[in-house]
PDB file of N, CA and C in Angstrom:
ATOM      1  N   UNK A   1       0.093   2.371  27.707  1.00  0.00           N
ATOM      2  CA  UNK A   1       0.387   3.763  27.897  1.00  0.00           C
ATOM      3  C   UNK A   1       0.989   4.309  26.606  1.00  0.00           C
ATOM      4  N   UNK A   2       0.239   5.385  25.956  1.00  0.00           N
ATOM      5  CA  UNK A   2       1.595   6.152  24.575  1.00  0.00           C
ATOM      6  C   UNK A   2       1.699   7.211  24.873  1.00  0.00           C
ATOM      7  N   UNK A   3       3.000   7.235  23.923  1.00  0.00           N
ATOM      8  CA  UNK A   3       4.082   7.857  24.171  1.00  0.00           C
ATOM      9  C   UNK A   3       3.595   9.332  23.499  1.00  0.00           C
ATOM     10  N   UNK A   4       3.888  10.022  23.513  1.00  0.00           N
ATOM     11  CA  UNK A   4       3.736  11.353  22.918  1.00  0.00           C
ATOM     12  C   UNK A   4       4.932  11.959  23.458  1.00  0.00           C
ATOM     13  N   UNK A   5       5.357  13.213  21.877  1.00  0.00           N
ATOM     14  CA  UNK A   5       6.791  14.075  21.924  1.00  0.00           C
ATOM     15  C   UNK A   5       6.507  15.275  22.491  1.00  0.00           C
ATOM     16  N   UNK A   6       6.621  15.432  23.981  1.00  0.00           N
ATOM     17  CA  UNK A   6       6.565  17.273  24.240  1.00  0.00           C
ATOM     18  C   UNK A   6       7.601  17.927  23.622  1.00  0.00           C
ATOM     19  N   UNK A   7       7.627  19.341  23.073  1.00  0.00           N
ATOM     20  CA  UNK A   7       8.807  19.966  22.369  1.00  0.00           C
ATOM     21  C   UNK A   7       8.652  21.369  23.042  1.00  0.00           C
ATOM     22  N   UNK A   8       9.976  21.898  22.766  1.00  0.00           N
ATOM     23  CA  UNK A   8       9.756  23.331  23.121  1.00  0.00           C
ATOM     24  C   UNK A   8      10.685  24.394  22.396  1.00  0.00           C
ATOM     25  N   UNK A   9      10.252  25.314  22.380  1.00  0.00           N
ATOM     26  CA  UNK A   9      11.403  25.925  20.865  1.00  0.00           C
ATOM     27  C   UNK A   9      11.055  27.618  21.857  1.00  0.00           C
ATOM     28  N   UNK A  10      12.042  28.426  20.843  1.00  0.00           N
ATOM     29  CA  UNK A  10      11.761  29.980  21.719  1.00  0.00           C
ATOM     30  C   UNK A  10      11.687  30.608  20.175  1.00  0.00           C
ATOM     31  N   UNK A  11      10.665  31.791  20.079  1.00  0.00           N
ATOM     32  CA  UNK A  11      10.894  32.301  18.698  1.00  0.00           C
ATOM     33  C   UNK A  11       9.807  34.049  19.465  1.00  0.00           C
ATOM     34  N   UNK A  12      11.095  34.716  19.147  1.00  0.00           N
ATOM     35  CA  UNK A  12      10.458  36.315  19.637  1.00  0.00           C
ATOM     36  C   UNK A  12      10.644  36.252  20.881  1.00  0.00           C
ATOM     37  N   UNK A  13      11.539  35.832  21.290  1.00  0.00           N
ATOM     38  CA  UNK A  13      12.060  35.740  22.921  1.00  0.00           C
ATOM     39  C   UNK A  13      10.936  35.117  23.785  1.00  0.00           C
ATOM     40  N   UNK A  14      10.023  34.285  22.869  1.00  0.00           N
ATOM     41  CA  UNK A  14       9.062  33.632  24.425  1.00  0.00           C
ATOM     42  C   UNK A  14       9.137  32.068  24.179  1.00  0.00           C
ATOM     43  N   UNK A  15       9.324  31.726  25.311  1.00  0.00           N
ATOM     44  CA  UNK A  15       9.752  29.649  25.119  1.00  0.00           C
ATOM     45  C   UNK A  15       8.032  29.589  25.292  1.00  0.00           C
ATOM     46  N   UNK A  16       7.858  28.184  24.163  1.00  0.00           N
ATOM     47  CA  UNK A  16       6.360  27.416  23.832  1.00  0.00           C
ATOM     48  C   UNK A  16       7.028  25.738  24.326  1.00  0.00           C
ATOM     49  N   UNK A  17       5.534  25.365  25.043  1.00  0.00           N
ATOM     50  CA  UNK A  17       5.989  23.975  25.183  1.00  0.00           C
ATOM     51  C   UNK A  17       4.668  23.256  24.720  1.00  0.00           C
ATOM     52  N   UNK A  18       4.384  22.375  23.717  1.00  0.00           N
ATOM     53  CA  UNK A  18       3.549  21.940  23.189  1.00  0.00           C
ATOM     54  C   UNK A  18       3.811  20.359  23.314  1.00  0.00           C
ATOM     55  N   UNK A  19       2.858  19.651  23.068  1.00  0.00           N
ATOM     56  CA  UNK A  19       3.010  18.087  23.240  1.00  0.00           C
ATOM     57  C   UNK A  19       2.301  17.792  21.764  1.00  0.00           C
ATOM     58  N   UNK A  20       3.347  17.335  21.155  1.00  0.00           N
ATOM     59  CA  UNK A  20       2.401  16.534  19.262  1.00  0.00           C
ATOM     60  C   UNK A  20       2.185  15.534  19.951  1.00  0.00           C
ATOM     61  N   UNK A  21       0.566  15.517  19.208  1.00  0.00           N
ATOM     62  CA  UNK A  21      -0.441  14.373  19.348  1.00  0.00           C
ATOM     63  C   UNK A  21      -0.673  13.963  17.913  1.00  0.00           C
ATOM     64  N   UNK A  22      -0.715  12.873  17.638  1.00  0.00           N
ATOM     65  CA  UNK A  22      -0.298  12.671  16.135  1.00  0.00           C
ATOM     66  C   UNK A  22      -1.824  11.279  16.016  1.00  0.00           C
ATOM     67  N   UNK A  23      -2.989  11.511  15.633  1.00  0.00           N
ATOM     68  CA  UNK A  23      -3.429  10.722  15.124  1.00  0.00           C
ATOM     69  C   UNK A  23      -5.558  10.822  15.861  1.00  0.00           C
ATOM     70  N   UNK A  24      -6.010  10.288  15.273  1.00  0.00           N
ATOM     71  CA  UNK A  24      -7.306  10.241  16.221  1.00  0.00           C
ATOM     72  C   UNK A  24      -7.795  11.492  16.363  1.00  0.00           C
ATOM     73  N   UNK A  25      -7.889  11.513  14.656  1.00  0.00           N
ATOM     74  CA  UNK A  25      -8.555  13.419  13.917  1.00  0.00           C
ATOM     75  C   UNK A  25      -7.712  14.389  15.510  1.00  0.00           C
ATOM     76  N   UNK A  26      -6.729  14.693  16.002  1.00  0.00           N
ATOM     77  CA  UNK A  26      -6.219  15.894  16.862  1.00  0.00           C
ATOM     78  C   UNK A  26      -6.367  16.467  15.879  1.00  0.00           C
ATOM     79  N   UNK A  27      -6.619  18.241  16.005  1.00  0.00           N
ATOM     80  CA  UNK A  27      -6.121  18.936  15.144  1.00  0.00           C
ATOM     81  C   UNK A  27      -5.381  20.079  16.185  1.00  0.00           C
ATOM     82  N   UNK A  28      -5.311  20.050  17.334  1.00  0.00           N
ATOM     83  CA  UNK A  28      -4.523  21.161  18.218  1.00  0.00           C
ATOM     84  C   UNK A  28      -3.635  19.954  18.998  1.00  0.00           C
ATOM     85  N   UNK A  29      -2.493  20.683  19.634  1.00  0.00           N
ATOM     86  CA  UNK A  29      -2.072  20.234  20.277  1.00  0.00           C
ATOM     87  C   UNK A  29      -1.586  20.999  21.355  1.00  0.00           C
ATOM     88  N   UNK A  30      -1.891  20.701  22.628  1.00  0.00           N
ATOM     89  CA  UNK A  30      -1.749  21.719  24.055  1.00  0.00           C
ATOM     90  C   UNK A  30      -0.543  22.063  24.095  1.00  0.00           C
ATOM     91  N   UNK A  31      -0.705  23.188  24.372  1.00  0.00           N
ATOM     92  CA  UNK A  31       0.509  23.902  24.578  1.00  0.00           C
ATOM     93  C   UNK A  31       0.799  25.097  25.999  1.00  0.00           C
ATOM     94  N   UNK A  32       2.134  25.508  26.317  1.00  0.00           N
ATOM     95  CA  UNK A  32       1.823  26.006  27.435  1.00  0.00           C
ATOM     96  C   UNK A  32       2.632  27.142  26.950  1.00  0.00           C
ATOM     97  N   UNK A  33       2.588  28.619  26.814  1.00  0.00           N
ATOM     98  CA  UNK A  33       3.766  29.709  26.747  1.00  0.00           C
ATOM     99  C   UNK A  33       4.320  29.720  28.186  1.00  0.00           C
ATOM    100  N   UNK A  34       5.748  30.229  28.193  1.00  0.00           N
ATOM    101  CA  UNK A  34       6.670  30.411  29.322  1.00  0.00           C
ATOM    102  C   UNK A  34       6.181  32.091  28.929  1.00  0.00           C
ATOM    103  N   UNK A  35       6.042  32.492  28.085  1.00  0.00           N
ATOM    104  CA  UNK A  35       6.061  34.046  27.730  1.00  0.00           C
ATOM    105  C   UNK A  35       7.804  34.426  27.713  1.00  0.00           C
ATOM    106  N   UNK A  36       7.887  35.665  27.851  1.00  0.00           N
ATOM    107  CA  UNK A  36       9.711  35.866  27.428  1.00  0.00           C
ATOM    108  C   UNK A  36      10.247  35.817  28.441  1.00  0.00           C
ATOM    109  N   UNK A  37      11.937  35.826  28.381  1.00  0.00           N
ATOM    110  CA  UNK A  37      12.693  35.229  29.544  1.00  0.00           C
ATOM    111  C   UNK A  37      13.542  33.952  28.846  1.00  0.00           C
ATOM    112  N   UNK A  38      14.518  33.796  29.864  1.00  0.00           N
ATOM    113  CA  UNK A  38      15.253  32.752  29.826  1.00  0.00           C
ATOM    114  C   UNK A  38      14.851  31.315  29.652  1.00  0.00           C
ATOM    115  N   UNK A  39      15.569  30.257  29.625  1.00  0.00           N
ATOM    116  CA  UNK A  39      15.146  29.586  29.385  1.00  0.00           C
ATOM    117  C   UNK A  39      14.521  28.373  30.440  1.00  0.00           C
ATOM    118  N   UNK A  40      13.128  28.511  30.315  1.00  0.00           N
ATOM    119  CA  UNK A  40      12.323  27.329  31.652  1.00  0.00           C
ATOM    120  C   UNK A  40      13.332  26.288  32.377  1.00  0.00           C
ATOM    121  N   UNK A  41      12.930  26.462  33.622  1.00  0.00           N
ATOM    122  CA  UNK A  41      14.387  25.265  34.191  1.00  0.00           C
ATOM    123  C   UNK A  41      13.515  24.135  34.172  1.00  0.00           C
ATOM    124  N   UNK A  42      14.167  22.859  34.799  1.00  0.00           N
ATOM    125  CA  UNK A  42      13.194  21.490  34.617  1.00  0.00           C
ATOM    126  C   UNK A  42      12.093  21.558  35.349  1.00  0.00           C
ATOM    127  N   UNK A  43      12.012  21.965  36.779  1.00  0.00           N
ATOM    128  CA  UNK A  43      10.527  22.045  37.351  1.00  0.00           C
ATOM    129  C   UNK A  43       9.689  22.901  36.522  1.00  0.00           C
ATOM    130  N   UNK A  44       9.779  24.234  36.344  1.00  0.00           N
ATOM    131  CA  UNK A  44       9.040  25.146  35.418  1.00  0.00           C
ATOM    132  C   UNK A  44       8.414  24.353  34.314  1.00  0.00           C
ATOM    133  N   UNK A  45       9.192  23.649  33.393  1.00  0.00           N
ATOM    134  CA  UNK A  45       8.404  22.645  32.217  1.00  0.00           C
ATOM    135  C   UNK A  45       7.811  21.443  32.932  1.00  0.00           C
ATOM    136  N   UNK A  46       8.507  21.085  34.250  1.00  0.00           N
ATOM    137  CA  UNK A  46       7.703  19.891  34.438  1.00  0.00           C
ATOM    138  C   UNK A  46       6.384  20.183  34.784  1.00  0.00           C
ATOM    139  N   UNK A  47       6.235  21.357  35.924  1.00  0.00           N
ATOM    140  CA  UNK A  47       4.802  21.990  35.968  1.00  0.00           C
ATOM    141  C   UNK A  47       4.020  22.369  35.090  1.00  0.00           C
ATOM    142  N   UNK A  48       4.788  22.927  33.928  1.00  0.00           N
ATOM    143  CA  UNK A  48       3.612  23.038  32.518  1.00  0.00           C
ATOM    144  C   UNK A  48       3.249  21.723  31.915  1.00  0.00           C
ATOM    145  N   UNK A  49       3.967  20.768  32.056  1.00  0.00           N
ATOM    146  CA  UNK A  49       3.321  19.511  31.309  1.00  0.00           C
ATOM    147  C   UNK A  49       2.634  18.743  32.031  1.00  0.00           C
ATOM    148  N   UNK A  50       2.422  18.821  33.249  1.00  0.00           N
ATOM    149  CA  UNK A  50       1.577  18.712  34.414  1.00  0.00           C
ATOM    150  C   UNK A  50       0.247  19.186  34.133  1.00  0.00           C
ATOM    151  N   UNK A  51       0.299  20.390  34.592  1.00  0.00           N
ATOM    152  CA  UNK A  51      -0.994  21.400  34.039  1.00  0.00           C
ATOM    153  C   UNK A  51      -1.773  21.002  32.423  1.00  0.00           C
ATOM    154  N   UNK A  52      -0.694  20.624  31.748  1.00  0.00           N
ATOM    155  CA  UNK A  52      -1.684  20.043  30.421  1.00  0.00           C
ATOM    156  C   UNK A  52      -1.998  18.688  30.235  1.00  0.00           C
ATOM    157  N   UNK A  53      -1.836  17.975  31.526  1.00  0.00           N
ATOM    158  CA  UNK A  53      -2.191  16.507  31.418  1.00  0.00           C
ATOM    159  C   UNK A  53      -0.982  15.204  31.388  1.00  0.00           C
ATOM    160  N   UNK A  54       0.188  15.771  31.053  1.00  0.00           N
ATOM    161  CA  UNK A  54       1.375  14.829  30.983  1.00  0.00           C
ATOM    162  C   UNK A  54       2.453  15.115  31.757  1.00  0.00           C
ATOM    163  N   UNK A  55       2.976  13.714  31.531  1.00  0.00           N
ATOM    164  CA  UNK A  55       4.172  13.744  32.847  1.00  0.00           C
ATOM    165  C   UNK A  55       5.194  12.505  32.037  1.00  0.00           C
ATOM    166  N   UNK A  56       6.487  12.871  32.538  1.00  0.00           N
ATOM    167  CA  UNK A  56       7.968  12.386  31.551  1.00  0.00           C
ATOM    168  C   UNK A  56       7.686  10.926  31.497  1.00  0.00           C
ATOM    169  N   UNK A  57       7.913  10.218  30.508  1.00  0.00           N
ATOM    170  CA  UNK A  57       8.184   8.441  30.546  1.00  0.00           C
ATOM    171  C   UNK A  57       9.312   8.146  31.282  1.00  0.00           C
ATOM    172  N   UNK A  58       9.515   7.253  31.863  1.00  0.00           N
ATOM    173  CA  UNK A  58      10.621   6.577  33.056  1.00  0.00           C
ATOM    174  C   UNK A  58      11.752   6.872  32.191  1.00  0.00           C
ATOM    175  N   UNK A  59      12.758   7.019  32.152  1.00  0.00           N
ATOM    176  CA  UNK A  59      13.802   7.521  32.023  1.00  0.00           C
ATOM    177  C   UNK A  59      13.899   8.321  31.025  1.00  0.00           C
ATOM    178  N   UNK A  60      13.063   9.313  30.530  1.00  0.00           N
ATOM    179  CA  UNK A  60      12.956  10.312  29.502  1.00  0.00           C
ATOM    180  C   UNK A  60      13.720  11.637  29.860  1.00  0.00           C
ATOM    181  N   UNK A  61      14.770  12.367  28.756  1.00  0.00           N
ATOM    182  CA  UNK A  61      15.503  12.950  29.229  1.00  0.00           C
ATOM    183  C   UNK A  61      15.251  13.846  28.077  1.00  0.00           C
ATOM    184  N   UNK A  62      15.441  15.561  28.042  1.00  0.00           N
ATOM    185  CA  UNK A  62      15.454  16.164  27.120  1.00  0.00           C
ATOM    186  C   UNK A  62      16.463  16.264  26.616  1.00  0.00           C
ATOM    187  N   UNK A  63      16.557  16.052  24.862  1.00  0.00           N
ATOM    188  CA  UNK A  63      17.312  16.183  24.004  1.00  0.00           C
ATOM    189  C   UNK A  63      17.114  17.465  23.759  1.00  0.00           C
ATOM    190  N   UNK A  64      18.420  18.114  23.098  1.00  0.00           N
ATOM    191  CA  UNK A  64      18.427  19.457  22.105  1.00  0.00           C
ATOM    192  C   UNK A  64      18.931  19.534  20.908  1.00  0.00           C
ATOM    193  N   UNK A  65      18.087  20.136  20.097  1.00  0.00           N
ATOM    194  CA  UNK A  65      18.682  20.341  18.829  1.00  0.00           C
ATOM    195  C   UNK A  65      18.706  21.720  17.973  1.00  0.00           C
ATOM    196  N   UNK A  66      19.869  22.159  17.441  1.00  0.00           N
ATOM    197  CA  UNK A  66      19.680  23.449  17.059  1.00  0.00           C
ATOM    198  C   UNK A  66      19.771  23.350  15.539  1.00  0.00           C
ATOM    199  N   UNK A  67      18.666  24.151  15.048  1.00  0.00           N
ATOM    200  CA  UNK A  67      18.739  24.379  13.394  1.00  0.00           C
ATOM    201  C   UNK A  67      18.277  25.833  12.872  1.00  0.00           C
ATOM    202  N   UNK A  68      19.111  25.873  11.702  1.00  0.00           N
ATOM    203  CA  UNK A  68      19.203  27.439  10.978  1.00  0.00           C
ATOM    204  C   UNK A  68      17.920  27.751  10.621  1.00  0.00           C
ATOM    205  N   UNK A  69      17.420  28.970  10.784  1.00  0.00           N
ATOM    206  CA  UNK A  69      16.213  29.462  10.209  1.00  0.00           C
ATOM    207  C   UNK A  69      15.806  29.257   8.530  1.00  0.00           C
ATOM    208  N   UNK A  70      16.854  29.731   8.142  1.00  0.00           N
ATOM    209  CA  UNK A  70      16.984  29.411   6.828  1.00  0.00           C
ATOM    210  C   UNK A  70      18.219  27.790   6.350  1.00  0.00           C
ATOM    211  N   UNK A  71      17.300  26.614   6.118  1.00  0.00           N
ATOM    212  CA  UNK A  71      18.380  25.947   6.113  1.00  0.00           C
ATOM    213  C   UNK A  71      19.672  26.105   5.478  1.00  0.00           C
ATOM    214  N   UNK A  72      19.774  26.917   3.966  1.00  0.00           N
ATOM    215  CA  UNK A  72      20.982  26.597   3.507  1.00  0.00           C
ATOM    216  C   UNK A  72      21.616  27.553   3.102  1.00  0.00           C
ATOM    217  N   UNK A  73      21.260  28.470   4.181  1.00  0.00           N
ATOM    218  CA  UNK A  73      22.249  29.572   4.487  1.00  0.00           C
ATOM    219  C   UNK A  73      23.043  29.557   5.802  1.00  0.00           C
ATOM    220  N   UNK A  74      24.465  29.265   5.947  1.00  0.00           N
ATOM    221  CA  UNK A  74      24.422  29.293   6.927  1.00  0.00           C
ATOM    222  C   UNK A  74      25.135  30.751   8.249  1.00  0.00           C
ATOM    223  N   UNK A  75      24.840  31.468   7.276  1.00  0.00           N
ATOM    224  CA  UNK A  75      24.949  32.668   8.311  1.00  0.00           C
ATOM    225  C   UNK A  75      23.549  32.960   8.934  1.00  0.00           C
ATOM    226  N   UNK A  76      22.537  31.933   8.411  1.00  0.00           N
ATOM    227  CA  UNK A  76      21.234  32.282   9.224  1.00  0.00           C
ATOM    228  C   UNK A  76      21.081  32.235  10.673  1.00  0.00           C
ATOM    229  N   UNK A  77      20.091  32.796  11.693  1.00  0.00           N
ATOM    230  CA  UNK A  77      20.195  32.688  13.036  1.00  0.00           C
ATOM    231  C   UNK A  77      19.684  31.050  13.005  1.00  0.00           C
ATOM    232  N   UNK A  78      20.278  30.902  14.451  1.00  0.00           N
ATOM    233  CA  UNK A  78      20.089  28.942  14.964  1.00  0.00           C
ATOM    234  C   UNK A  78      19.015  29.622  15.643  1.00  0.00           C
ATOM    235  N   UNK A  79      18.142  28.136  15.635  1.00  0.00           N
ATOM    236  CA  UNK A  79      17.065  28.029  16.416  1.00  0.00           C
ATOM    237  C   UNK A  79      17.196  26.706  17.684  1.00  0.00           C
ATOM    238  N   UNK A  80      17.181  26.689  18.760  1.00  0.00           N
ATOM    239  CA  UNK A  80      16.476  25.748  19.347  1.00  0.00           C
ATOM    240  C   UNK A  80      15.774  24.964  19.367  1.00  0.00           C
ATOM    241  N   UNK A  81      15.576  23.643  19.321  1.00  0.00           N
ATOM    242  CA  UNK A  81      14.517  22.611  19.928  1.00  0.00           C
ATOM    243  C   UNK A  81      14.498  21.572  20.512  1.00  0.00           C
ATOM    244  N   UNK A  82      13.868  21.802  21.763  1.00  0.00           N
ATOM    245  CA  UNK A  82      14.205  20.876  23.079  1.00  0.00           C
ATOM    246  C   UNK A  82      13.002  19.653  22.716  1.00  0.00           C
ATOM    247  N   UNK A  83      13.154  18.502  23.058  1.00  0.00           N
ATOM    248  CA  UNK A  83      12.391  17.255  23.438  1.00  0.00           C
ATOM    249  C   UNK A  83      12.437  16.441  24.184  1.00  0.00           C
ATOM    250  N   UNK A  84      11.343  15.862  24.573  1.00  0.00           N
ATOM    251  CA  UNK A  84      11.281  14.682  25.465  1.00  0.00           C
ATOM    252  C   UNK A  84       9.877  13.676  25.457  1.00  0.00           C
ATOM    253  N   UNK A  85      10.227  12.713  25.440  1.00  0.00           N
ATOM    254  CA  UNK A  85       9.210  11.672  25.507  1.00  0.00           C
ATOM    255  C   UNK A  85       8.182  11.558  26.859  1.00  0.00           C
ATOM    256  N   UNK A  86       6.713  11.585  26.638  1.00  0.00           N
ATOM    257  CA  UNK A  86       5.569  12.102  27.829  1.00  0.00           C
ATOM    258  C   UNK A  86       4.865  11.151  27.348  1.00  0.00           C
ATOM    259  N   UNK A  87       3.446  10.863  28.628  1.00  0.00           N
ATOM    260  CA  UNK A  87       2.450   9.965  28.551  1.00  0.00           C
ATOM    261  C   UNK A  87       1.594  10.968  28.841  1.00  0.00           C
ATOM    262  N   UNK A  88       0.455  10.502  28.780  1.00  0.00           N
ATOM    263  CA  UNK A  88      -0.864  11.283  29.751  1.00  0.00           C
ATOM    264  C   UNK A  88      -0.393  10.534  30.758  1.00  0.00           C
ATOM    265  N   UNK A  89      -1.044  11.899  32.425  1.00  0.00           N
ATOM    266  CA  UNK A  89      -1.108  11.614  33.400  1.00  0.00           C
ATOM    267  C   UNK A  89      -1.899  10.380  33.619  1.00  0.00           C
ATOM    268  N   UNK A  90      -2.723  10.039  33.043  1.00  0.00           N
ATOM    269  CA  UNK A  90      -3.882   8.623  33.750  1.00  0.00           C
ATOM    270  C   UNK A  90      -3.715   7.792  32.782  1.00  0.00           C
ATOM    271  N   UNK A  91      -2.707   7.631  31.972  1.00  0.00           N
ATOM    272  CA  UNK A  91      -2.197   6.286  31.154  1.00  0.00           C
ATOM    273  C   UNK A  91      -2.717   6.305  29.624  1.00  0.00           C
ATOM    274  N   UNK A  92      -3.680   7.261  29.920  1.00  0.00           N
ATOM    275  CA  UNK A  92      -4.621   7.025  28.119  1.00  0.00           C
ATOM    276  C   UNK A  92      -4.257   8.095  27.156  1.00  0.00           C
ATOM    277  N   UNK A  93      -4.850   8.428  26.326  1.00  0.00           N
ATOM    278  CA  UNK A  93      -4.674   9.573  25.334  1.00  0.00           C
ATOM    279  C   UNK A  93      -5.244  10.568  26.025  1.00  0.00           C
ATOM    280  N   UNK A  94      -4.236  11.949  25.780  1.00  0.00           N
ATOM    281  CA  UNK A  94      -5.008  12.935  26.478  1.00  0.00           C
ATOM    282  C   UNK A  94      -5.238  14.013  24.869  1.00  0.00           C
TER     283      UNK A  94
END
């Protein structure tokens, strides 16, 4: 079963949840918009990563991390970015 990183970031008030697929010529990687609004609760993302084929690895938990738009300024606005470790639903590469 591999592992693949779903991420999700908000930029223009709409949360994106995309899964990097890293290898085996990908050149897209699925993604789902929340569109604008707050921020997706856990069923809401779990249903979007559902809908694109993946579902959480056994004890996979989302991390967060926030970084400046501009790194080395730091009166720049923070950004968000959520992660978590996913499989394809049927064990293989999706």
């Amino acid at each position: 079963m591999s592992a693949h990183t779903a991420q999700m970031s908000s930029r223009g008030g709409r949360w994106v949840l995309y899964v990097a697929l890293m290898g085996g010529g990908v050149s897209q990687w699925p993604e789902h918009d929340f569109g604008p609004g707050g921020v997706p609760t856990l069923a809401e993302r779990s249903r979007a990563l559902a809908g694109l084929g993946f579902v959480f690895m056994d004890g996979a938990e989302w991390e967060w991390t926030e970084y400046a738009e501009r790194p080395d300024d730091d009166s720049s606005p923070v950004r968000l970015l959520a992660s978590v470790q996913v499989c394809s639903r049927d064990g293989g590469l999706s």
